[in-house]
C-alpha atoms as a PDB file:
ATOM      1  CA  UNK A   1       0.000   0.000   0.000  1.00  0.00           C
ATOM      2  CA  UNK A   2       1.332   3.532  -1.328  1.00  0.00           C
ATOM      3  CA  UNK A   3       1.026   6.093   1.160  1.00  0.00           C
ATOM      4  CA  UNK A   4       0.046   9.535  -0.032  1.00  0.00           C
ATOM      5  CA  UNK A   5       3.204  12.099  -0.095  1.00  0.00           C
ATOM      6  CA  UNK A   6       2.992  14.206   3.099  1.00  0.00           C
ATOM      7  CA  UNK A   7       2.118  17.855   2.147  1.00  0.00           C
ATOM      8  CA  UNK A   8       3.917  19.719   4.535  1.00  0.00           C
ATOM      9  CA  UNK A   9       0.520  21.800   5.229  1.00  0.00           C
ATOM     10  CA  UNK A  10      -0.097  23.084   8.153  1.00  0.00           C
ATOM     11  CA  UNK A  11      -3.392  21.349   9.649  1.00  0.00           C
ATOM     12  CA  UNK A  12      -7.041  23.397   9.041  1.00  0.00           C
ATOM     13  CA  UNK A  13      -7.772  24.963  11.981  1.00  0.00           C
ATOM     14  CA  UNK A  14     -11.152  23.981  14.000  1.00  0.00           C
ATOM     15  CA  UNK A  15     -12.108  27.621  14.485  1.00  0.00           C
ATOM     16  CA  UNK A  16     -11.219  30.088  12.683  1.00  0.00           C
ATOM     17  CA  UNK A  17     -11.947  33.898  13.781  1.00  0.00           C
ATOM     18  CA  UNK A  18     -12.533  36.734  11.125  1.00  0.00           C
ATOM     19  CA  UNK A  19     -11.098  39.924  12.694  1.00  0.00           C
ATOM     20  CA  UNK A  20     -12.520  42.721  10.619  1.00  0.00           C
ATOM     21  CA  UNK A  21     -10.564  46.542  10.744  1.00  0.00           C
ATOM     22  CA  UNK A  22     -10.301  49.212   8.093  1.00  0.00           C
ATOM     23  CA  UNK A  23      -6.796  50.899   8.745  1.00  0.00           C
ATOM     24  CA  UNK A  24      -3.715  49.997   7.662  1.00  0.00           C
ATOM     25  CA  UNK A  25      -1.451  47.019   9.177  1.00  0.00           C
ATOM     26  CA  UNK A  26       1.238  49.286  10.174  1.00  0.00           C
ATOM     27  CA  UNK A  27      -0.754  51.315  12.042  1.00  0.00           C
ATOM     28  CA  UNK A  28      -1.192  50.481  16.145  1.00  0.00           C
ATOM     29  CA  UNK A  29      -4.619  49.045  15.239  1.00  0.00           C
ATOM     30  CA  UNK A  30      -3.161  46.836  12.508  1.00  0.00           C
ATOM     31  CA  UNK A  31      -0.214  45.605  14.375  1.00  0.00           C
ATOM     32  CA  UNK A  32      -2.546  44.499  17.609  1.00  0.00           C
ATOM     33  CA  UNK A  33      -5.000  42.725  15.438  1.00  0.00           C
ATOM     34  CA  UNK A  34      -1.598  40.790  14.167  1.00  0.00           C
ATOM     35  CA  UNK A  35       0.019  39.931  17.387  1.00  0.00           C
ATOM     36  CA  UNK A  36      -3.627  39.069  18.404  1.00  0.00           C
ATOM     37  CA  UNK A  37      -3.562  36.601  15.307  1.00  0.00           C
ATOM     38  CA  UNK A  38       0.205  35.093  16.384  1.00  0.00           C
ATOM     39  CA  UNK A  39      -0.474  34.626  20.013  1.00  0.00           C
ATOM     40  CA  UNK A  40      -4.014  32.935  19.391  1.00  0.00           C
ATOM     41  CA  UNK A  41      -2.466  30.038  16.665  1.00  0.00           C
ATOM     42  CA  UNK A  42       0.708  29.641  18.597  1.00  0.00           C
ATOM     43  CA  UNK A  43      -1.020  28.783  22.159  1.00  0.00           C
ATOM     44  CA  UNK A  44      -4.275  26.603  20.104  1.00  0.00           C
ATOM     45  CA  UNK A  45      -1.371  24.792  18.509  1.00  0.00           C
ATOM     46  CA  UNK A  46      -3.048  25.749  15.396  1.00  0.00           C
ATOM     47  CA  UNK A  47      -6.317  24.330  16.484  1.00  0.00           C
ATOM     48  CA  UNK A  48      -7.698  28.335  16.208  1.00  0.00           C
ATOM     49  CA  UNK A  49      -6.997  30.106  13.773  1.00  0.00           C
ATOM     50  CA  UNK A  50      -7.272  34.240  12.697  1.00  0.00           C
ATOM     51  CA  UNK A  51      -7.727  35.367   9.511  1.00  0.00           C
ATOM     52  CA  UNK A  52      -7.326  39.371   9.722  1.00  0.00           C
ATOM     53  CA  UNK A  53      -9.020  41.564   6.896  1.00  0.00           C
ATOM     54  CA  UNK A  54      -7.529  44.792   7.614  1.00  0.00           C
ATOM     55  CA  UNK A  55      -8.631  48.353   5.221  1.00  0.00           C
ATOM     56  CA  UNK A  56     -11.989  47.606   5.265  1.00  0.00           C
ATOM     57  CA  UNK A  57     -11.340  44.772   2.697  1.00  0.00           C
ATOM     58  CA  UNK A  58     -14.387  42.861   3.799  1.00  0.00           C
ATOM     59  CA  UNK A  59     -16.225  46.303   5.570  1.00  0.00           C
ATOM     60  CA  UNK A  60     -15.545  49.462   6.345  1.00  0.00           C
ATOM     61  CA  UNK A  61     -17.193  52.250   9.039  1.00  0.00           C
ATOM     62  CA  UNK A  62     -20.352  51.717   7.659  1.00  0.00           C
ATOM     63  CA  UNK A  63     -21.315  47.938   7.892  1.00  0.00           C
ATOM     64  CA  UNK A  64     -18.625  46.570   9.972  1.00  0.00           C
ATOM     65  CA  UNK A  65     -21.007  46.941  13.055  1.00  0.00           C
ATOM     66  CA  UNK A  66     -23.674  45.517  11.141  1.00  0.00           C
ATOM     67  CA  UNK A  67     -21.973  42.602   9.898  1.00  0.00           C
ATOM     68  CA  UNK A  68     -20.570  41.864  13.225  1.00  0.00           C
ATOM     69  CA  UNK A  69     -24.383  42.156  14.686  1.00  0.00           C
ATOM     70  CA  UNK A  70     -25.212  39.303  12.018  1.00  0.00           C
ATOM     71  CA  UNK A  71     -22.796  37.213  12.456  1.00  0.00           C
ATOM     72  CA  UNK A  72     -20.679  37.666   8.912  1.00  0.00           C
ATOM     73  CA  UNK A  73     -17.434  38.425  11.067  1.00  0.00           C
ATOM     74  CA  UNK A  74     -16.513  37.451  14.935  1.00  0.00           C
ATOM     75  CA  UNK A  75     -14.237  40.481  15.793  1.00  0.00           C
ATOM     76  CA  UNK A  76     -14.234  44.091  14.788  1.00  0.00           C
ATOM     77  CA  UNK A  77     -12.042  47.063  16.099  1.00  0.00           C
ATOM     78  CA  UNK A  78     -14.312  50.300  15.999  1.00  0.00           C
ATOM     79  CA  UNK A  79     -13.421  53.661  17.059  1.00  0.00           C
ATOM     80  CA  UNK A  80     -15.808  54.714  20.021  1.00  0.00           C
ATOM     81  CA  UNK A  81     -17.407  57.200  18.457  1.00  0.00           C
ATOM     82  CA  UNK A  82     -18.991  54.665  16.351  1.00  0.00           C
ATOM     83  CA  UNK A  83     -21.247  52.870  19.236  1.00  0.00           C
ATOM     84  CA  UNK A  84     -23.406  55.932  19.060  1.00  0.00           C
ATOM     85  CA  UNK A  85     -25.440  54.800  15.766  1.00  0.00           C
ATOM     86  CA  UNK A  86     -26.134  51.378  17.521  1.00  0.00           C
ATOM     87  CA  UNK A  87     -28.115  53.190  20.340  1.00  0.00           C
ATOM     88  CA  UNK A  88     -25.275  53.776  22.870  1.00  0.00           C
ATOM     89  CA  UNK A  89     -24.560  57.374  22.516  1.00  0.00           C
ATOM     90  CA  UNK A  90     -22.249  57.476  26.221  1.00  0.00           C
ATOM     91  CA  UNK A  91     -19.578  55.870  24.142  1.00  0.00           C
ATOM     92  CA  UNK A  92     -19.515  59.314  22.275  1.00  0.00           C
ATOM     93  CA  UNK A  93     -17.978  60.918  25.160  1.00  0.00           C
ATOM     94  CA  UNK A  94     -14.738  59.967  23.937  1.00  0.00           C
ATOM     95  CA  UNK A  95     -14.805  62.418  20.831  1.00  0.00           C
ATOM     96  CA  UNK A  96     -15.609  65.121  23.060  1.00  0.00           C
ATOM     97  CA  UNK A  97     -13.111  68.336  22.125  1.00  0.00           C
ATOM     98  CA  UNK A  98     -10.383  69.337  24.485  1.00  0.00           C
ATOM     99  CA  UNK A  99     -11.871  66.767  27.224  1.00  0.00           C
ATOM    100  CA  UNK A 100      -8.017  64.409  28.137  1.00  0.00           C
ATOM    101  CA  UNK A 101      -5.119  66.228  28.652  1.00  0.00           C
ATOM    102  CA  UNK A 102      -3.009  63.074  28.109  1.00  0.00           C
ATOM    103  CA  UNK A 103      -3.549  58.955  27.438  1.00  0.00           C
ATOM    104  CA  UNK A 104      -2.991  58.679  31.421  1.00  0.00           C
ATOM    105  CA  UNK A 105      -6.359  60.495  31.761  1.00  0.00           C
ATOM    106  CA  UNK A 106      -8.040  58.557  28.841  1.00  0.00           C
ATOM    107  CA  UNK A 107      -6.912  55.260  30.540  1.00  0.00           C
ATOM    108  CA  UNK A 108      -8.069  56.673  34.061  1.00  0.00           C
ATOM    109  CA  UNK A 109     -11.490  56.035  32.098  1.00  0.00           C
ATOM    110  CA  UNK A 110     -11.202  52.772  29.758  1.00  0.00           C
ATOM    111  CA  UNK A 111      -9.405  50.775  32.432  1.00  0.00           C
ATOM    112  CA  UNK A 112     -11.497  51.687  35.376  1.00  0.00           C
ATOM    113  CA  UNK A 113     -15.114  51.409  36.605  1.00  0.00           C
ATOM    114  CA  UNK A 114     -16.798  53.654  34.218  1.00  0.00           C
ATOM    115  CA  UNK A 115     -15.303  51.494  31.318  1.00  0.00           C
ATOM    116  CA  UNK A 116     -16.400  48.792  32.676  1.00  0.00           C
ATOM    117  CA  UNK A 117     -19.594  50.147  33.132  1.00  0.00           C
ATOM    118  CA  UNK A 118     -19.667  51.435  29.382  1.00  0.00           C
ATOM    119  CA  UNK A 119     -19.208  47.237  28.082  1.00  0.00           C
ATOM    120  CA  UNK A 120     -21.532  46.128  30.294  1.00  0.00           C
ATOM    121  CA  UNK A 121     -24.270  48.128  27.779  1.00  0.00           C
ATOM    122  CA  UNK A 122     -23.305  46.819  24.902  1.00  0.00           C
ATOM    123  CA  UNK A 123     -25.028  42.937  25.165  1.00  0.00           C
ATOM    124  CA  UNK A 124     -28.450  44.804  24.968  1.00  0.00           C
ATOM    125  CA  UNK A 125     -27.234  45.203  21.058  1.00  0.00           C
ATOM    126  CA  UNK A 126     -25.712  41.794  20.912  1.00  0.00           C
ATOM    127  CA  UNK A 127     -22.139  42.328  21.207  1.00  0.00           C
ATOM    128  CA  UNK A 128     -19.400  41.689  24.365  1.00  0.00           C
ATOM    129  CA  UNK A 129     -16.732  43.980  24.780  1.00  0.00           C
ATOM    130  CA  UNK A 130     -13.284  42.947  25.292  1.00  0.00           C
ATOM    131  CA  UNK A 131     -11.081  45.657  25.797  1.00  0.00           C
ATOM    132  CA  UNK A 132     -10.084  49.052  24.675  1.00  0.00           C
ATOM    133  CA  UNK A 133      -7.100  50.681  23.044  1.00  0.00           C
ATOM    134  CA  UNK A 134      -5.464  53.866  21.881  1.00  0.00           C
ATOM    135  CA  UNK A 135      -4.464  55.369  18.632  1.00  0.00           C
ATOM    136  CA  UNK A 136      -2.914  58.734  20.117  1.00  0.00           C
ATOM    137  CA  UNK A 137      -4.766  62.134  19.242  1.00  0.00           C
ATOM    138  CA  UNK A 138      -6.173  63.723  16.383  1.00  0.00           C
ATOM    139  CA  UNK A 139      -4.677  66.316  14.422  1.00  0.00           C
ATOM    140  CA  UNK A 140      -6.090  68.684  11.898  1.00  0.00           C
ATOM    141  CA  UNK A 141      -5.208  68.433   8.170  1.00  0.00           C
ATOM    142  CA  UNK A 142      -6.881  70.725   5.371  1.00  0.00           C
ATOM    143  CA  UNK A 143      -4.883  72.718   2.349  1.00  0.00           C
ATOM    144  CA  UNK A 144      -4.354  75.118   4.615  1.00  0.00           C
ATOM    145  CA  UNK A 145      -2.969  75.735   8.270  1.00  0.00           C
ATOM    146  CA  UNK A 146      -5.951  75.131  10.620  1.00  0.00           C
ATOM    147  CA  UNK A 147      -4.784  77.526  14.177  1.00  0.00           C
ATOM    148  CA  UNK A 148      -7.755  79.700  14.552  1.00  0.00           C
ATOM    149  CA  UNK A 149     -11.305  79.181  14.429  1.00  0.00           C
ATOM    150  CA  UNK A 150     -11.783  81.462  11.480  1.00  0.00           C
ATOM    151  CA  UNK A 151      -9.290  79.476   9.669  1.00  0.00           C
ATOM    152  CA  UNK A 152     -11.997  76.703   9.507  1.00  0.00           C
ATOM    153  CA  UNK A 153     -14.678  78.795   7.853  1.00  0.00           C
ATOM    154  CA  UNK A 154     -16.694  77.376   5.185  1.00  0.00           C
ATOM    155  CA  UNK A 155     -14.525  74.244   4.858  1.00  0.00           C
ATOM    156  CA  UNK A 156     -15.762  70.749   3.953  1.00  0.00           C
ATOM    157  CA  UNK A 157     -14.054  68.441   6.848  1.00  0.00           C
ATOM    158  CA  UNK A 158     -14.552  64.593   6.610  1.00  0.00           C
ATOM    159  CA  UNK A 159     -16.106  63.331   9.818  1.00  0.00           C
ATOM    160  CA  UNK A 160     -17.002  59.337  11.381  1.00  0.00           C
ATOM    161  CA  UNK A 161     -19.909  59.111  11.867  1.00  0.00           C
ATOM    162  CA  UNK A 162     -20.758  60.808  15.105  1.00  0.00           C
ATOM    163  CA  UNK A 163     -23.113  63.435  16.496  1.00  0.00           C
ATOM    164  CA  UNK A 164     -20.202  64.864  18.836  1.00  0.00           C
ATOM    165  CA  UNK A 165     -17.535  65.155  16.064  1.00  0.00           C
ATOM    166  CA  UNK A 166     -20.016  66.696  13.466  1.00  0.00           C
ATOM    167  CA  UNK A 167     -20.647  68.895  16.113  1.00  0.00           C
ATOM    168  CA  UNK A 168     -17.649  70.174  16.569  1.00  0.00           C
ATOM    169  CA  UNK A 169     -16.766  71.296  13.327  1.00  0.00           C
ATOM    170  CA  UNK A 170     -20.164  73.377  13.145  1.00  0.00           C
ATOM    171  CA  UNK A 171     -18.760  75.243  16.175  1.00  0.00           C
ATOM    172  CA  UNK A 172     -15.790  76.058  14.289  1.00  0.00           C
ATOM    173  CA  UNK A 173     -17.898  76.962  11.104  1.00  0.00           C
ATOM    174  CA  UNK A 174     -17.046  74.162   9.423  1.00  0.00           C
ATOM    175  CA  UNK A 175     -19.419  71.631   7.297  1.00  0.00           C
ATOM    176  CA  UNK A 176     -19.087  68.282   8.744  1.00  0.00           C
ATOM    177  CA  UNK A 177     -19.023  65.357   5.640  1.00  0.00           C
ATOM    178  CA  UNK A 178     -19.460  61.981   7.155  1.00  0.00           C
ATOM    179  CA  UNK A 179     -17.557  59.736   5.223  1.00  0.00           C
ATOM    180  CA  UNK A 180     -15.876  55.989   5.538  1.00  0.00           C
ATOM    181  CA  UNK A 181     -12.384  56.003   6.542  1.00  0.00           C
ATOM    182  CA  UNK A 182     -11.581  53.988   3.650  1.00  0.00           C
ATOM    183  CA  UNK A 183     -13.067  56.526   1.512  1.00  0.00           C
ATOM    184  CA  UNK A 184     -11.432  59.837   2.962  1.00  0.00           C
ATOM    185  CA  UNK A 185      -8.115  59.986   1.222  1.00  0.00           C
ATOM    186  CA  UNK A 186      -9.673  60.286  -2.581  1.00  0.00           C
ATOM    187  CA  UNK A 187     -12.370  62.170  -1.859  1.00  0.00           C
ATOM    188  CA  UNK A 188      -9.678  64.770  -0.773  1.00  0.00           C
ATOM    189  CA  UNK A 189      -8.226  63.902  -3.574  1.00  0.00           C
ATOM    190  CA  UNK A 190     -11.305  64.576  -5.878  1.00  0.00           C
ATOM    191  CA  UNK A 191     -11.875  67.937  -3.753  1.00  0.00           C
ATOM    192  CA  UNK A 192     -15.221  66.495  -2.298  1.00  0.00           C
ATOM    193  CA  UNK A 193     -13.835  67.387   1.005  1.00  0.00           C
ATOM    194  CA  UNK A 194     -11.417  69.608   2.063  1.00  0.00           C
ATOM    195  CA  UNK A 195      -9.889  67.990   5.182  1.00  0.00           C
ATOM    196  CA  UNK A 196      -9.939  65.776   7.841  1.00  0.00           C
ATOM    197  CA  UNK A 197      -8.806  64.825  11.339  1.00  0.00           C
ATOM    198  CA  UNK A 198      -6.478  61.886  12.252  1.00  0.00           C
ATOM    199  CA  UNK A 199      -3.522  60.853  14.546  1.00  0.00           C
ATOM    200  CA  UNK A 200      -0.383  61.207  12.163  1.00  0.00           C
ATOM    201  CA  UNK A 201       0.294  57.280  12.115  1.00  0.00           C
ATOM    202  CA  UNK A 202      -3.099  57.419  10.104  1.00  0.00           C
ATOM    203  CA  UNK A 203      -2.966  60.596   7.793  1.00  0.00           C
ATOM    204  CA  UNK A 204       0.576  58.909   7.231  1.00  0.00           C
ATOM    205  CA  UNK A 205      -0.111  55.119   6.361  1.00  0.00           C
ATOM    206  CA  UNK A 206      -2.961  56.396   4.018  1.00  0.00           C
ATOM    207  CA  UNK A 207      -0.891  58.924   2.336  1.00  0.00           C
ATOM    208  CA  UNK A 208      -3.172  61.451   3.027  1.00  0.00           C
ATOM    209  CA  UNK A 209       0.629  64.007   2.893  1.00  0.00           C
ATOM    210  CA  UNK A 210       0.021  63.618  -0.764  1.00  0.00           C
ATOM    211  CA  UNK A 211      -3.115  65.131  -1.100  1.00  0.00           C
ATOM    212  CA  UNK A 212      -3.012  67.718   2.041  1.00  0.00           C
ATOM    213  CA  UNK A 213      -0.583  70.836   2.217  1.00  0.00           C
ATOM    214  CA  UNK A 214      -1.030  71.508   5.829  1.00  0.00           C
ATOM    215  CA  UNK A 215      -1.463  69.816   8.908  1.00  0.00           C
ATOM    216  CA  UNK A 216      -1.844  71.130  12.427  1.00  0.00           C
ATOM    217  CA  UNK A 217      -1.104  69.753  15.354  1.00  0.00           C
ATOM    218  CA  UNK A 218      -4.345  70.677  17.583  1.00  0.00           C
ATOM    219  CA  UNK A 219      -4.362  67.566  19.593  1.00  0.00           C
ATOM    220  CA  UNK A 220      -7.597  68.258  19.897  1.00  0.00           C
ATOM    221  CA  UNK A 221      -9.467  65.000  20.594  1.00  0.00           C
ATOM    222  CA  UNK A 222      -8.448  61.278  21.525  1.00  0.00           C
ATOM    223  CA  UNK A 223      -9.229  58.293  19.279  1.00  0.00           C
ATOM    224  CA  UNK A 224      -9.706  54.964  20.771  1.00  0.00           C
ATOM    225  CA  UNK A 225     -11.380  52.008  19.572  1.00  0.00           C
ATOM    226  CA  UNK A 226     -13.393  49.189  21.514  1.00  0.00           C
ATOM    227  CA  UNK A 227     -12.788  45.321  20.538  1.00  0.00           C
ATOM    228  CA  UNK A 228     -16.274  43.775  20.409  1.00  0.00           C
ATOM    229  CA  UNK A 229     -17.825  40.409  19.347  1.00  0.00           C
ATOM    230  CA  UNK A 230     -21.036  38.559  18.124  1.00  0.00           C
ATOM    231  CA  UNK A 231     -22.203  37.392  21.833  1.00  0.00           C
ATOM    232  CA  UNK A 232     -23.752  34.319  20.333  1.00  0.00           C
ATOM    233  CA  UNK A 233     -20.446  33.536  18.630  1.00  0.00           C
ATOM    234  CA  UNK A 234     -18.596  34.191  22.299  1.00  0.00           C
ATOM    235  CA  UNK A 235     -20.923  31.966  24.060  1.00  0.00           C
ATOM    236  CA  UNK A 236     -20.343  29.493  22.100  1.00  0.00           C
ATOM    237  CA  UNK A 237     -17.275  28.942  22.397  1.00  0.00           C
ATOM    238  CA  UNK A 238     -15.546  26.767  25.194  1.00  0.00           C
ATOM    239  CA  UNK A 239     -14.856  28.602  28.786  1.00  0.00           C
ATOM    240  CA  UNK A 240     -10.904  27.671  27.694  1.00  0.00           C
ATOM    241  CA  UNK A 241     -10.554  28.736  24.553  1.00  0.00           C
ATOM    242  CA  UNK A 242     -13.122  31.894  25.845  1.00  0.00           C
ATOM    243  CA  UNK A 243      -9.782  32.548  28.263  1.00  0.00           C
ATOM    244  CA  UNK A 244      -7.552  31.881  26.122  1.00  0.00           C
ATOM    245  CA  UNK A 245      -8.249  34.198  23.369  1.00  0.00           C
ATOM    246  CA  UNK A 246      -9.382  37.078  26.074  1.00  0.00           C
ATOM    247  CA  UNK A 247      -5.688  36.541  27.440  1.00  0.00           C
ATOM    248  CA  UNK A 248      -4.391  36.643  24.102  1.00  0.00           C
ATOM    249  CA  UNK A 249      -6.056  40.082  23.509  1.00  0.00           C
ATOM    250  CA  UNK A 250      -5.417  41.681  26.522  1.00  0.00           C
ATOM    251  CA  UNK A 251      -1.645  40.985  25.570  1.00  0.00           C
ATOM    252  CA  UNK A 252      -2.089  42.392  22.593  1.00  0.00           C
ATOM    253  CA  UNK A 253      -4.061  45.611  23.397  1.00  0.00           C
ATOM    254  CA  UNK A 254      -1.497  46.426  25.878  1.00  0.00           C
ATOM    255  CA  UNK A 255       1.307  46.148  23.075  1.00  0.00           C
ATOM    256  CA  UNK A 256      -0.841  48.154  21.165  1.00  0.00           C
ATOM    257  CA  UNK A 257      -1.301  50.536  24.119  1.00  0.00           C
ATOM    258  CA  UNK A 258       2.726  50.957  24.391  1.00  0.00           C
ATOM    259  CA  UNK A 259       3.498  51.671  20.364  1.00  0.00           C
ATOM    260  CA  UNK A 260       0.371  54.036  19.545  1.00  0.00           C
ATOM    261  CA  UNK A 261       2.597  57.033  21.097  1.00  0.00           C
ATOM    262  CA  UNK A 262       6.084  55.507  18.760  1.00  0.00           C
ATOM    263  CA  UNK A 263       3.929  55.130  15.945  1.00  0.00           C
ATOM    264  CA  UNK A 264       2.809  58.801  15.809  1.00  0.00           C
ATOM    265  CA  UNK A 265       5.818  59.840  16.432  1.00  0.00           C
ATOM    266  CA  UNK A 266       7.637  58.202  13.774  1.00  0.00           C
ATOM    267  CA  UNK A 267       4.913  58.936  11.336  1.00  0.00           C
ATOM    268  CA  UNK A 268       5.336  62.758  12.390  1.00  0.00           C
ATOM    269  CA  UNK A 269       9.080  62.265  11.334  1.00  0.00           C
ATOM    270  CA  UNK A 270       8.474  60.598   7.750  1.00  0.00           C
ATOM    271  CA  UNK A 271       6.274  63.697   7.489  1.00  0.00           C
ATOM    272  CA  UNK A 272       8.426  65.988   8.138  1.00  0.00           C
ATOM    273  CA  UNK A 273      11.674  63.575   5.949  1.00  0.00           C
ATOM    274  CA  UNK A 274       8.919  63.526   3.413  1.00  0.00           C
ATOM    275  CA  UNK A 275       8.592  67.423   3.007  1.00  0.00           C
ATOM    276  CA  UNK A 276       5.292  67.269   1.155  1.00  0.00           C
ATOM    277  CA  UNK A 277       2.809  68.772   3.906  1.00  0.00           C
ATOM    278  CA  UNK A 278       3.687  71.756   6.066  1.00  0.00           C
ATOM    279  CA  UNK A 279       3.512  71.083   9.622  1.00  0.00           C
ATOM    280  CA  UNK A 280       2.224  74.011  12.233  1.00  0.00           C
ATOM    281  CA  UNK A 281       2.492  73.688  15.868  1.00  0.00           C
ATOM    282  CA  UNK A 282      -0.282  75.698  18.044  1.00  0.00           C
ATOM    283  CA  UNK A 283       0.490  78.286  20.371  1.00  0.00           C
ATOM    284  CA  UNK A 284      -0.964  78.384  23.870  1.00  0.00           C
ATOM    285  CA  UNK A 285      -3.262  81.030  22.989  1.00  0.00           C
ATOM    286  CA  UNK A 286      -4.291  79.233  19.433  1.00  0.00           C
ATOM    287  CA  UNK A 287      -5.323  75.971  21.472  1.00  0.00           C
ATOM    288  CA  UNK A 288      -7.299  78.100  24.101  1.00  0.00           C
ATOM    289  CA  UNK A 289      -9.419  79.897  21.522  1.00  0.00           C
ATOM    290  CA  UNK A 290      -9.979  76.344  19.387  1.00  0.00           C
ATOM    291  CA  UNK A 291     -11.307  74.936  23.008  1.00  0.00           C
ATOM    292  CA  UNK A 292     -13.527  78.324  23.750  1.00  0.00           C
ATOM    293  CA  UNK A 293     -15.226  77.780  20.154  1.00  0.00           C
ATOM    294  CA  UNK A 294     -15.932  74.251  20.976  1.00  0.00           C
ATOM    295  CA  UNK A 295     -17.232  74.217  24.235  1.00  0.00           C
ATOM    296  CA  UNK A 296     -20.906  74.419  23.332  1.00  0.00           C
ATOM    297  CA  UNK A 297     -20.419  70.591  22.357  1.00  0.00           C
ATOM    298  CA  UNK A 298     -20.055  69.182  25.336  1.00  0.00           C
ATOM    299  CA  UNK A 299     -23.482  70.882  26.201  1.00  0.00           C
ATOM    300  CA  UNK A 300     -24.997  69.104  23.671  1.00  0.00           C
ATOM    301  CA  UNK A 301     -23.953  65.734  24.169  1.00  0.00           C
ATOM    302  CA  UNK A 302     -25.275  66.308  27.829  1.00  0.00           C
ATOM    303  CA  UNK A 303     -28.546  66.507  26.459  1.00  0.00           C
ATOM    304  CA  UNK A 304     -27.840  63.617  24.250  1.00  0.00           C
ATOM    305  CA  UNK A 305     -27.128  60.862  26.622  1.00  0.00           C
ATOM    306  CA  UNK A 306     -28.209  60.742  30.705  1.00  0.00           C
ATOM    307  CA  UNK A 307     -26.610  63.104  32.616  1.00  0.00           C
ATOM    308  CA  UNK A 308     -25.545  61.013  35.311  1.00  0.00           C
ATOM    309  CA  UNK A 309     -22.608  59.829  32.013  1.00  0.00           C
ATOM    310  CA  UNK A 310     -21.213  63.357  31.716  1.00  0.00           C
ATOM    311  CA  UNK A 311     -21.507  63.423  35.656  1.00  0.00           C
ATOM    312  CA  UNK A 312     -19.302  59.867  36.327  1.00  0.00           C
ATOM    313  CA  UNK A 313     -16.836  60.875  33.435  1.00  0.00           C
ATOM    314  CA  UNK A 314     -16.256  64.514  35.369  1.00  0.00           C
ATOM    315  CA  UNK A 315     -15.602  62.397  38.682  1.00  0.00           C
ATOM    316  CA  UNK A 316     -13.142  59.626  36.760  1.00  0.00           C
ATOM    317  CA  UNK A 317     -11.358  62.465  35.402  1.00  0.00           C
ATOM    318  CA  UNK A 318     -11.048  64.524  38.556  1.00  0.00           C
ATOM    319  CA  UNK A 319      -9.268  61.709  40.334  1.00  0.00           C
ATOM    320  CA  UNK A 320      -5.592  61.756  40.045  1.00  0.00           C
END
């Protein structure tokens, strides 16, 4: 009897998790949702695997939700802002203007009771939460510099969607577009907006320097994303391999955590190497007159979600 010539292939995995993100791999996002996919197949011994779809090659901002809701993917990585189409506005608190001074402040929030409290909403839409992460803060990007509130007049500024961020280009006399993520560097291209706002590890990675002359660095708002799944798809799985992969991503959130500063950074530096995009720092007084115009959005989102949110996230702030 002739046995059949070994292969060499690796064997099919059992499980197999479809981890759904629309930025690039080399951004902090992209490199957590890889070490996620290492650590899970090394410690299964193959037996689970994770196939990664990153730049919204399978969805992008405005069906990944959706599709994770149904069932057509297992993980997805949206920014917070995002969880306030699905009916839980309090995760919009995070795009909020002017509101961290520094990632020690935003993690006095995600890593403590009131993020905890903030997950523990999201089964009533069908999902489990499994951790937050950072991707730095937002800067402002147009064709040209962006320091005063009159500089924003009139312009068309991509936007996620979200109430709080549309909002706060309106203060500063801007027209908010909402647009996809995936969609945002060629309709800057085409002129059907004329800027945006991003960390620099994302106007970077999606060459947004080639189609922007100016960006300014407002640090103006935090982005952040939540790791949710199906809960069906959670609950079925075994309590092991439920701890196992939770382990796994904690790990890798925390790596994530500890290269979103190092990735802006170095993406600030090919910027400035690259020499296509002019690059304006704020003064103290610039920054203080961006906040004053803004400050009418946090009144608004007080009226959008319970009170007693804005109220806890004053408290979690105040505490050193």
């Amino acid at each position: 009897m002739v046995l059949p010539a070994a292969t060499g292939a690796p064997p099919r995995p059992d499980i197999t998790l479809r981890f759904s993100h629309v930025v690039a791999e080399e951004t902090p996002k992209g490199l957590a949702a890889n070490r996620f996919k290492v650590l899970v197949e090394q410690r299964s011994g193959g037996r689970i695997g994770v196939q990664v779809y990153p730049n919204a090659q399978l969805y992008g901002d405005d069906d990944e939700m959706q599709a994770l809701q149904m069932g057509a993917v297992d993980l997805v990585a949206p920014s917070l802002s995002k969880f306030g189409r699905i009916g839980l506005p309090e995760f919009e608190m995070f795009g909020l203007p002017f509101l961290f001074d520094d990632l020690s402040a935003v993690r006095r929030i995600t890593l403590g009771p009131l993020g905890q409290k903030l997950m523990q909403g999201l089964p009533r839409q069908g999902l489990v939460g499994l951790g937050f992460f950072d991707n730095g803060f937002k800067q402002m990007s147009a064709n040209r510099p962006l320091l005063e509130p009159k500089d924003f007049a009139g312009l068309r500024m991509r936007v996620q969607a979200s109430f709080v961020i549309a909002a706060q280009m309106r203060a500063l006399g801007a027209k908010p577009v909402t647009l996809a993520f995936s969609e945002t560097r060629r309709a800057l291209a085409a002129g059907v907006v004329d800027g945006t706002e991003n960390p620099v590890s994302n106007f970077w990675t999606q060459n947004m320097h080639e189609v922007q002359s100016d960006l300014s660095l407002t640090e103006h708002g935090y982005l952040g994303y939540a790791v949710v799944t199906n809960q069906r798809f959670w609950q079925h799985l075994q309590p092991d391999d439920r701890a196992m992969i939770n382990q796994a991503l904690q790990e890798s959130l925390a790596f994530a955590n500890t290269i979103a500063d190092a990735q802006n950074d170095q993406a600030l530096q090919a910027l400035r190497q690259a020499g296509t995009t002019r690059i304006h720092s704020l003064s103290t007084g610039q920054r203080a007159r961006l906040r004053q115009a803004v400050e009418p959005v946090q009144q608004q989102l007080a009226s959008r979600i319970a009170p007693r949110w804005m109220s806890d996230l004053k408290q979690a702030l105040r505490k050193a």
